[in-house]
C-alpha atoms as a PDB file:
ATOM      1  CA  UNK A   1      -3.030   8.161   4.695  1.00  0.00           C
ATOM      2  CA  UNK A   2      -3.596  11.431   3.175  1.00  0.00           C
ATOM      3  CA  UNK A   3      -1.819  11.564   0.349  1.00  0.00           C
ATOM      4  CA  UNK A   4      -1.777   9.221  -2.804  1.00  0.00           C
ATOM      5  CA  UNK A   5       2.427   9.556  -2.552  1.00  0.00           C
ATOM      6  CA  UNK A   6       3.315   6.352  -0.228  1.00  0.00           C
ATOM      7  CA  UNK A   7       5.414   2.962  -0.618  1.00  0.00           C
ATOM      8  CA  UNK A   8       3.478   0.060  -0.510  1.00  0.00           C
ATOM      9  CA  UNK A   9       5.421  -3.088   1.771  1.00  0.00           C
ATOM     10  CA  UNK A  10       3.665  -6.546   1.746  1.00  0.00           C
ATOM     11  CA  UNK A  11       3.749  -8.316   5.164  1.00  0.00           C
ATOM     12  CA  UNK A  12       3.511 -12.191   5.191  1.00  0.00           C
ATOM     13  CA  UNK A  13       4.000 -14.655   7.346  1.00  0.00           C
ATOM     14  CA  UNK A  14       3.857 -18.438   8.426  1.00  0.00           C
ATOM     15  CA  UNK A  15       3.260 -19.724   4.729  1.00  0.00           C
ATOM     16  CA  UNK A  16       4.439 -23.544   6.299  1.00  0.00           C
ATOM     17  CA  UNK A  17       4.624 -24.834   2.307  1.00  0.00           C
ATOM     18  CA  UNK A  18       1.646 -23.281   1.112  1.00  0.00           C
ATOM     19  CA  UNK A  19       2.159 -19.969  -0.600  1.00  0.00           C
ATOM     20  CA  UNK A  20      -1.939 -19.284  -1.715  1.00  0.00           C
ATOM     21  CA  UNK A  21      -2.781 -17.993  -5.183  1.00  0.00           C
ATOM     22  CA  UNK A  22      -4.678 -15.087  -3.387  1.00  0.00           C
ATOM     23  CA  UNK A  23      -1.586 -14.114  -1.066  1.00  0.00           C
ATOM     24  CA  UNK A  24       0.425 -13.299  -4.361  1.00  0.00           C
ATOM     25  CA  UNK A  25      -2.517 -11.664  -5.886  1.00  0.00           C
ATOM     26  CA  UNK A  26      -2.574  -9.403  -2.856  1.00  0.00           C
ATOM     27  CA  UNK A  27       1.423  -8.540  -2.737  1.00  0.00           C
ATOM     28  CA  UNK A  28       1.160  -7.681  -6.034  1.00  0.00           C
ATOM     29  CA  UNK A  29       2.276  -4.404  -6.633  1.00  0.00           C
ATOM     30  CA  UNK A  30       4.678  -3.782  -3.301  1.00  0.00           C
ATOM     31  CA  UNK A  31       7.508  -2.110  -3.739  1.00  0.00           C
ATOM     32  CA  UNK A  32       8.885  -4.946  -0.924  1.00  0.00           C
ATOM     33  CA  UNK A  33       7.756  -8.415   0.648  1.00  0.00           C
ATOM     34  CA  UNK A  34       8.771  -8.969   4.486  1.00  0.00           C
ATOM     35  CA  UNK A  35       8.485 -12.542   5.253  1.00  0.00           C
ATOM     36  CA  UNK A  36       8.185 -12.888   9.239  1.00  0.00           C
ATOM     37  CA  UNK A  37       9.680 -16.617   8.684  1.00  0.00           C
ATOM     38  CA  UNK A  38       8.538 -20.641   8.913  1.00  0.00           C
ATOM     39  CA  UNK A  39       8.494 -20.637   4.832  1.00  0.00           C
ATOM     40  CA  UNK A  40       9.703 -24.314   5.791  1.00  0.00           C
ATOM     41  CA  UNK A  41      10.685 -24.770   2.376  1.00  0.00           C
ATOM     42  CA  UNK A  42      12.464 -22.119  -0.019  1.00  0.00           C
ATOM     43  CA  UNK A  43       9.807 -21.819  -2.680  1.00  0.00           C
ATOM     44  CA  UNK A  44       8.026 -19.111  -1.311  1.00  0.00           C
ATOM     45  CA  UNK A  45      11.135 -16.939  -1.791  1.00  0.00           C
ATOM     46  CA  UNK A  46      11.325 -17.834  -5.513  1.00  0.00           C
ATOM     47  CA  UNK A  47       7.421 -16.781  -6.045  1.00  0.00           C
ATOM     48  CA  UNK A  48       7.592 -14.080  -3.687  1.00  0.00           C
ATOM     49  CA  UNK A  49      10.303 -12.874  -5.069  1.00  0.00           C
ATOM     50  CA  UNK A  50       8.970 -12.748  -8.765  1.00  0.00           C
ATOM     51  CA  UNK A  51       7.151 -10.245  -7.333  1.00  0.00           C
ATOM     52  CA  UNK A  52       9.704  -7.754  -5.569  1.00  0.00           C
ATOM     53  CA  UNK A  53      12.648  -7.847  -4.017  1.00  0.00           C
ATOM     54  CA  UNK A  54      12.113  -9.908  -0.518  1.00  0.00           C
ATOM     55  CA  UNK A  55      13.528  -9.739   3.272  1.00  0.00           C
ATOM     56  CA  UNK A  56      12.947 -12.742   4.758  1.00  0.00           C
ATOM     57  CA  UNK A  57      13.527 -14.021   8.659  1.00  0.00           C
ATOM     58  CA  UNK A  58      14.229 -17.829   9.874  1.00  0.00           C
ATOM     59  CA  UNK A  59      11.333 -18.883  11.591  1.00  0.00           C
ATOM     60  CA  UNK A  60      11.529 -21.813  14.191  1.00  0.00           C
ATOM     61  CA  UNK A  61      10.142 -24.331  11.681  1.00  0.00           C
ATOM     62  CA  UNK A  62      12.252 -23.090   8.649  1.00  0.00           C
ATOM     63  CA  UNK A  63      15.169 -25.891   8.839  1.00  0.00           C
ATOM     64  CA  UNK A  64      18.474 -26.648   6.684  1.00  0.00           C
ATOM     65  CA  UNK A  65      21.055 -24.868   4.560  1.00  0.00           C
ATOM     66  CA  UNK A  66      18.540 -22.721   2.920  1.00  0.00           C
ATOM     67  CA  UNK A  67      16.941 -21.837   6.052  1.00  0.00           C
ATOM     68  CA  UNK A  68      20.763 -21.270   7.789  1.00  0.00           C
ATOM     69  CA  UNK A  69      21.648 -18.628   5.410  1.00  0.00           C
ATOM     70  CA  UNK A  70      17.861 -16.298   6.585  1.00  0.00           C
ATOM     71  CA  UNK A  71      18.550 -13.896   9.519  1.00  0.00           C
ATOM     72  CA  UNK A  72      16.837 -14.670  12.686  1.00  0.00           C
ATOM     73  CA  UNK A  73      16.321 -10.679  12.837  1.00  0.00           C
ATOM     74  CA  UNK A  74      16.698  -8.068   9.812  1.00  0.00           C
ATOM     75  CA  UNK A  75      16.732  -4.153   9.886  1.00  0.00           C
ATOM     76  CA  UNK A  76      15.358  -2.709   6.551  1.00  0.00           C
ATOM     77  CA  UNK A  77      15.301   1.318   6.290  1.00  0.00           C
ATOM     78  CA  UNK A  78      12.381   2.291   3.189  1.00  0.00           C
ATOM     79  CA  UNK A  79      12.966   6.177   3.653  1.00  0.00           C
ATOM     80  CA  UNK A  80      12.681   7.317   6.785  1.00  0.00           C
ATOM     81  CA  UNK A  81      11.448   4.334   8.773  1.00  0.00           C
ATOM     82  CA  UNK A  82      13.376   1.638   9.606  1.00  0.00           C
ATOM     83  CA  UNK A  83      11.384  -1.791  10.432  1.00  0.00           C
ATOM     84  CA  UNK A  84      12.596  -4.991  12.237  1.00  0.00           C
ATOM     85  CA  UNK A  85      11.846  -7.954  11.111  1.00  0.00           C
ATOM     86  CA  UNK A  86      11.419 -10.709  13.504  1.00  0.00           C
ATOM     87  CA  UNK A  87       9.636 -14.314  13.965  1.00  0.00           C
ATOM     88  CA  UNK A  88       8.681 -14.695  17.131  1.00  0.00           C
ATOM     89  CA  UNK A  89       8.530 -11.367  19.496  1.00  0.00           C
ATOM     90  CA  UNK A  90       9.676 -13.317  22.210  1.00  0.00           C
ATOM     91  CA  UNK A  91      12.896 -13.232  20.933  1.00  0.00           C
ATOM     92  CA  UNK A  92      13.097  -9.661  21.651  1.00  0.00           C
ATOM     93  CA  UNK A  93      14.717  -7.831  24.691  1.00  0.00           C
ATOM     94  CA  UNK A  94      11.138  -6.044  25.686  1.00  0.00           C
ATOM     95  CA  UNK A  95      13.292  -2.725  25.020  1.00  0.00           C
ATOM     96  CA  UNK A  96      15.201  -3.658  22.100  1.00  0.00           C
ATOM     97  CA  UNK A  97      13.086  -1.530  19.604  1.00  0.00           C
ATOM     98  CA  UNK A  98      12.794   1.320  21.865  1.00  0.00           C
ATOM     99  CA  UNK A  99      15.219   3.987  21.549  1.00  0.00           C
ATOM    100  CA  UNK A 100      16.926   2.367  18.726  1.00  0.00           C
ATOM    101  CA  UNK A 101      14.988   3.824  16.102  1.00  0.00           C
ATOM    102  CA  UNK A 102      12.810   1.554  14.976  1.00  0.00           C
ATOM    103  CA  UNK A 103       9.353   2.967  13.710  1.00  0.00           C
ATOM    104  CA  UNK A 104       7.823  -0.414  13.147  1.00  0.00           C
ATOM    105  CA  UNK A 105       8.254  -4.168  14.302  1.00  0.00           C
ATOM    106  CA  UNK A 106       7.104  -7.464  12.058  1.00  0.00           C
ATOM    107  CA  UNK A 107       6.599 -10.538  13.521  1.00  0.00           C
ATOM    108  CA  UNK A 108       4.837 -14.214  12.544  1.00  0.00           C
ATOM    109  CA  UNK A 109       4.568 -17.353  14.984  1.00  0.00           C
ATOM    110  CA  UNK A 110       1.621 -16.661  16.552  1.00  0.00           C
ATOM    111  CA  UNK A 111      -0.754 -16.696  13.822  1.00  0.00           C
ATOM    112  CA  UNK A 112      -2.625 -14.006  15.070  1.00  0.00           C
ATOM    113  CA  UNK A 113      -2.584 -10.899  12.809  1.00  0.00           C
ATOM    114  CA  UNK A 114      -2.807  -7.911  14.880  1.00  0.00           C
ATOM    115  CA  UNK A 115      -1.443  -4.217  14.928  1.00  0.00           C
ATOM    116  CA  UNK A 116      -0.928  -2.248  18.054  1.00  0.00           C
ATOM    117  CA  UNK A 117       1.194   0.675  18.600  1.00  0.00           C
ATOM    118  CA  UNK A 118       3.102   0.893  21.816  1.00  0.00           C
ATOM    119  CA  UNK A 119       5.659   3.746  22.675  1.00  0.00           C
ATOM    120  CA  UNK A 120       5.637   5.390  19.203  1.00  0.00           C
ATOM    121  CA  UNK A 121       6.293   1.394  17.740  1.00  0.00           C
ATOM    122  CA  UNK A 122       4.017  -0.115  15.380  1.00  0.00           C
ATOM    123  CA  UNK A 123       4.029  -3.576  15.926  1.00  0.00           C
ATOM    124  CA  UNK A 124       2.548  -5.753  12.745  1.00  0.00           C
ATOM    125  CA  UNK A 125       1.883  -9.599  12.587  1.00  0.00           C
ATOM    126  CA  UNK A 126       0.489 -10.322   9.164  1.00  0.00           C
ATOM    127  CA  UNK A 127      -0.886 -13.074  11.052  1.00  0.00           C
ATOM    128  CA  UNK A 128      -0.904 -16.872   8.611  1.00  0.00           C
ATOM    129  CA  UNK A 129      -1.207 -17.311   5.353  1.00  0.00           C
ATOM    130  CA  UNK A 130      -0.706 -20.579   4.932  1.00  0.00           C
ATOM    131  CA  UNK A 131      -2.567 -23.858   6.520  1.00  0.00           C
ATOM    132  CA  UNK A 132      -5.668 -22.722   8.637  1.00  0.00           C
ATOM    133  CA  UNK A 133      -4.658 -23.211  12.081  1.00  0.00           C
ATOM    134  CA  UNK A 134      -7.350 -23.503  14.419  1.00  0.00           C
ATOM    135  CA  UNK A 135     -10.222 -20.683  13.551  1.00  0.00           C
ATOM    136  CA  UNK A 136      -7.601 -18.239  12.753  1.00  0.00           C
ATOM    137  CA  UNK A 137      -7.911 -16.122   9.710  1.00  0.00           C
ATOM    138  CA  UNK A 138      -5.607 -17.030   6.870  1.00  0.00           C
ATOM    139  CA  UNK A 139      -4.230 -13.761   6.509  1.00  0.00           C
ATOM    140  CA  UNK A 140      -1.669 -11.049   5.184  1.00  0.00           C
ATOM    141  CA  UNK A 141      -0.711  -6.921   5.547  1.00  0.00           C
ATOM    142  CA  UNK A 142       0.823  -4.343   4.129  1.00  0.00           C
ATOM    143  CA  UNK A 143       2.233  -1.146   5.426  1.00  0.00           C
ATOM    144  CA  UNK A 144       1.500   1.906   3.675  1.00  0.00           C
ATOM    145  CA  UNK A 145       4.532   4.574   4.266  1.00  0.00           C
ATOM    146  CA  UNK A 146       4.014   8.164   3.061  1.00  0.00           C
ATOM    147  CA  UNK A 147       5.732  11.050   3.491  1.00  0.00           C
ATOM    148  CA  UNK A 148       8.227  12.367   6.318  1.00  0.00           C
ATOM    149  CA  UNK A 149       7.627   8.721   7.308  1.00  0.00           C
ATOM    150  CA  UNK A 150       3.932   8.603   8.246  1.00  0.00           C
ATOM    151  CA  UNK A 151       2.694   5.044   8.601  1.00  0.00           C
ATOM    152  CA  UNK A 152      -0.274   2.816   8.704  1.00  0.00           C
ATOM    153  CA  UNK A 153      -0.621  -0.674   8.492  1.00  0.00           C
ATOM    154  CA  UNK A 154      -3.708  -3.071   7.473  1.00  0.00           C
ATOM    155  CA  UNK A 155      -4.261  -6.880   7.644  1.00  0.00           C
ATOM    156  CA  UNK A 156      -6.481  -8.533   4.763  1.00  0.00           C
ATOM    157  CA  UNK A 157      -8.270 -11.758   5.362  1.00  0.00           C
ATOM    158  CA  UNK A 158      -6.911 -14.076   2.444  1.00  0.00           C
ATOM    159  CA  UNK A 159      -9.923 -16.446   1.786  1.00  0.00           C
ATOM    160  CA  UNK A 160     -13.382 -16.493   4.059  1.00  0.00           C
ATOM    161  CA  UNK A 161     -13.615 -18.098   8.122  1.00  0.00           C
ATOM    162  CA  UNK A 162     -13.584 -21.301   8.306  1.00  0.00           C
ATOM    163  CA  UNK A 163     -17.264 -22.748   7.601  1.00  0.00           C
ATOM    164  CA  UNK A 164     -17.992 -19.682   5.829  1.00  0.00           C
END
Protein backbone atom coordinates (compact mmCIF):
# COMPACT_ATOMS: atom_id res chain seq x y z
CA UNK A 1 0.00 0.00 0.00
CA UNK A 2 0.94 3.44 -0.80
CA UNK A 3 0.29 5.32 1.87
CA UNK A 4 1.48 5.03 5.61
CA UNK A 5 -2.55 5.87 6.58
CA UNK A 6 -4.07 2.12 6.83
CA UNK A 7 -5.75 -0.16 9.67
CA UNK A 8 -3.86 -2.96 10.56
CA UNK A 9 -6.36 -6.46 11.15
CA UNK A 10 -4.56 -9.63 12.50
CA UNK A 11 -5.79 -12.89 10.87
CA UNK A 12 -5.42 -16.17 12.90
CA UNK A 13 -6.54 -19.28 12.74
CA UNK A 14 -6.64 -23.03 13.94
CA UNK A 15 -4.70 -22.26 17.31
CA UNK A 16 -6.20 -26.08 18.57
CA UNK A 17 -4.89 -25.03 22.42
CA UNK A 18 -1.75 -23.59 21.53
CA UNK A 19 -1.75 -19.85 21.20
CA UNK A 20 2.44 -19.36 20.36
CA UNK A 21 4.42 -16.60 22.06
CA UNK A 22 5.42 -15.43 18.47
CA UNK A 23 1.66 -15.33 17.14
CA UNK A 24 0.93 -12.59 19.88
CA UNK A 25 4.15 -10.90 19.21
CA UNK A 26 3.03 -10.62 15.61
CA UNK A 27 -0.78 -9.30 16.33
CA UNK A 28 0.61 -6.90 18.32
CA UNK A 29 -0.35 -3.66 17.34
CA UNK A 30 -3.81 -4.50 15.21
CA UNK A 31 -6.37 -2.41 15.54
CA UNK A 32 -8.54 -6.03 15.36
CA UNK A 33 -7.91 -9.94 15.69
CA UNK A 34 -10.21 -12.25 13.36
CA UNK A 35 -10.06 -15.68 14.64
CA UNK A 36 -11.20 -18.11 11.66
CA UNK A 37 -12.24 -20.69 14.62
CA UNK A 38 -11.08 -24.36 16.28
CA UNK A 39 -9.58 -22.22 19.41
CA UNK A 40 -10.90 -25.59 21.08
CA UNK A 41 -10.57 -24.02 24.28
CA UNK A 42 -11.48 -20.25 25.25
CA UNK A 43 -8.06 -19.04 26.28
CA UNK A 44 -7.00 -17.79 23.16
CA UNK A 45 -9.82 -15.21 23.34
CA UNK A 46 -8.63 -13.97 26.76
CA UNK A 47 -4.84 -13.46 25.34
CA UNK A 48 -5.96 -12.41 22.09
CA UNK A 49 -8.04 -10.24 23.37
CA UNK A 50 -5.48 -8.41 25.72
CA UNK A 51 -4.40 -7.37 22.66
CA UNK A 52 -7.52 -5.80 20.75
CA UNK A 53 -10.82 -6.21 20.55
CA UNK A 54 -11.49 -9.85 18.81
CA UNK A 55 -14.17 -11.47 16.25
CA UNK A 56 -14.04 -14.85 16.57
CA UNK A 57 -15.92 -17.88 14.45
CA UNK A 58 -16.85 -21.58 15.83
CA UNK A 59 -14.73 -23.84 14.15
CA UNK A 60 -15.72 -27.62 13.81
CA UNK A 61 -13.42 -28.63 16.69
CA UNK A 62 -14.35 -25.65 19.02
CA UNK A 63 -17.02 -27.61 21.35
CA UNK A 64 -19.30 -26.57 24.49
CA UNK A 65 -21.02 -23.54 25.99
CA UNK A 66 -18.17 -21.30 25.26
CA UNK A 67 -17.84 -22.47 21.85
CA UNK A 68 -22.05 -22.28 21.43
CA UNK A 69 -22.14 -18.68 22.09
CA UNK A 70 -19.13 -17.98 18.69
CA UNK A 71 -20.92 -17.40 15.33
CA UNK A 72 -20.43 -19.99 12.76
CA UNK A 73 -20.17 -16.82 10.29
CA UNK A 74 -19.55 -12.99 11.31
CA UNK A 75 -19.77 -9.76 9.11
CA UNK A 76 -17.35 -7.03 10.45
CA UNK A 77 -17.38 -3.54 8.42
CA UNK A 78 -13.58 -1.57 9.34
CA UNK A 79 -14.46 1.52 7.04
CA UNK A 80 -15.36 0.78 3.91
CA UNK A 81 -14.80 -2.96 3.61
CA UNK A 82 -16.78 -5.33 5.07
CA UNK A 83 -15.08 -8.95 5.67
CA UNK A 84 -16.72 -12.37 6.43
CA UNK A 85 -15.49 -14.38 8.68
CA UNK A 86 -15.84 -18.00 8.21
CA UNK A 87 -14.19 -21.55 9.26
CA UNK A 88 -14.42 -23.69 6.72
CA UNK A 89 -15.27 -22.18 3.02
CA UNK A 90 -17.23 -25.04 2.37
CA UNK A 91 -19.77 -23.77 4.34
CA UNK A 92 -20.37 -21.14 1.89
CA UNK A 93 -23.05 -20.94 -0.94
CA UNK A 94 -20.14 -20.56 -3.84
CA UNK A 95 -22.05 -17.08 -4.45
CA UNK A 96 -22.75 -16.01 -1.07
CA UNK A 97 -19.97 -13.27 -1.00
CA UNK A 98 -20.63 -12.13 -4.40
CA UNK A 99 -22.89 -9.34 -4.84
CA UNK A 100 -23.40 -8.93 -1.22
CA UNK A 101 -20.71 -6.65 -0.62
CA UNK A 102 -18.18 -8.31 0.79
CA UNK A 103 -14.56 -7.04 -0.12
CA UNK A 104 -12.79 -9.82 1.68
CA UNK A 105 -13.45 -13.49 2.99
CA UNK A 106 -11.43 -15.25 6.16
CA UNK A 107 -11.36 -18.66 6.56
CA UNK A 108 -9.21 -21.51 8.76
CA UNK A 109 -9.70 -25.46 8.52
CA UNK A 110 -7.54 -26.19 5.98
CA UNK A 111 -4.35 -25.17 7.34
CA UNK A 112 -3.17 -23.89 4.30
CA UNK A 113 -2.52 -20.10 4.35
CA UNK A 114 -3.18 -18.73 1.04
CA UNK A 115 -4.63 -15.45 -0.59
CA UNK A 116 -6.31 -15.36 -3.91
CA UNK A 117 -8.61 -12.86 -5.26
CA UNK A 118 -11.55 -14.06 -7.24
CA UNK A 119 -14.37 -11.71 -8.65
CA UNK A 120 -13.17 -8.51 -6.88
CA UNK A 121 -13.09 -10.97 -3.35
CA UNK A 122 -10.06 -11.37 -1.43
CA UNK A 123 -10.12 -14.54 0.05
CA UNK A 124 -7.50 -14.93 3.22
CA UNK A 125 -6.66 -18.16 5.24
CA UNK A 126 -4.10 -17.20 7.83
CA UNK A 127 -3.38 -20.71 7.44
CA UNK A 128 -2.33 -22.60 11.41
CA UNK A 129 -0.86 -21.31 14.06
CA UNK A 130 -1.04 -23.73 16.34
CA UNK A 131 0.26 -27.61 16.32
CA UNK A 132 2.35 -28.29 13.07
CA UNK A 133 0.19 -30.34 11.00
CA UNK A 134 1.88 -32.25 8.49
CA UNK A 135 4.75 -29.91 6.69
CA UNK A 136 2.49 -27.02 6.81
CA UNK A 137 3.78 -23.71 7.89
CA UNK A 138 2.69 -22.59 11.32
CA UNK A 139 1.39 -19.45 10.25
CA UNK A 140 -0.63 -16.07 10.61
CA UNK A 141 -1.83 -12.66 8.37
CA UNK A 142 -2.86 -9.51 8.54
CA UNK A 143 -4.78 -7.29 6.24
CA UNK A 144 -3.59 -3.94 5.68
CA UNK A 145 -6.75 -1.53 4.73
CA UNK A 146 -5.98 2.02 3.52
CA UNK A 147 -7.86 4.48 2.16
CA UNK A 148 -11.26 4.51 0.06
CA UNK A 149 -10.90 0.85 1.11
CA UNK A 150 -7.78 -0.35 -0.74
CA UNK A 151 -6.61 -3.71 0.54
CA UNK A 152 -3.78 -6.12 0.73
CA UNK A 153 -3.24 -8.97 2.70
CA UNK A 154 0.11 -10.95 3.81
CA UNK A 155 0.72 -14.31 5.59
CA UNK A 156 3.90 -14.54 8.00
CA UNK A 157 5.49 -17.84 8.74
CA UNK A 158 5.37 -18.02 12.70
CA UNK A 159 8.51 -20.15 13.54
CA UNK A 160 10.92 -21.95 10.70
CA UNK A 161 9.75 -25.46 8.37
CA UNK A 162 9.79 -28.23 9.99
CA UNK A 163 13.53 -29.67 10.15
CA UNK A 164 14.72 -26.30 9.60
Amino acid sequence: MTSSRYRRIGLISDTHKLLRPQALDFLRGCELIVHAGDLVTPDALDELGALAPVVAVRGNNDRGDWARALPETARVRIGEVELLVVHDLATLAKDEPLGEGVRVVVSGHSHKPGVEERGGVLFVNPGSAGPRRFSLPISAGELLIGPGGAVDARIVQLVPPAGA
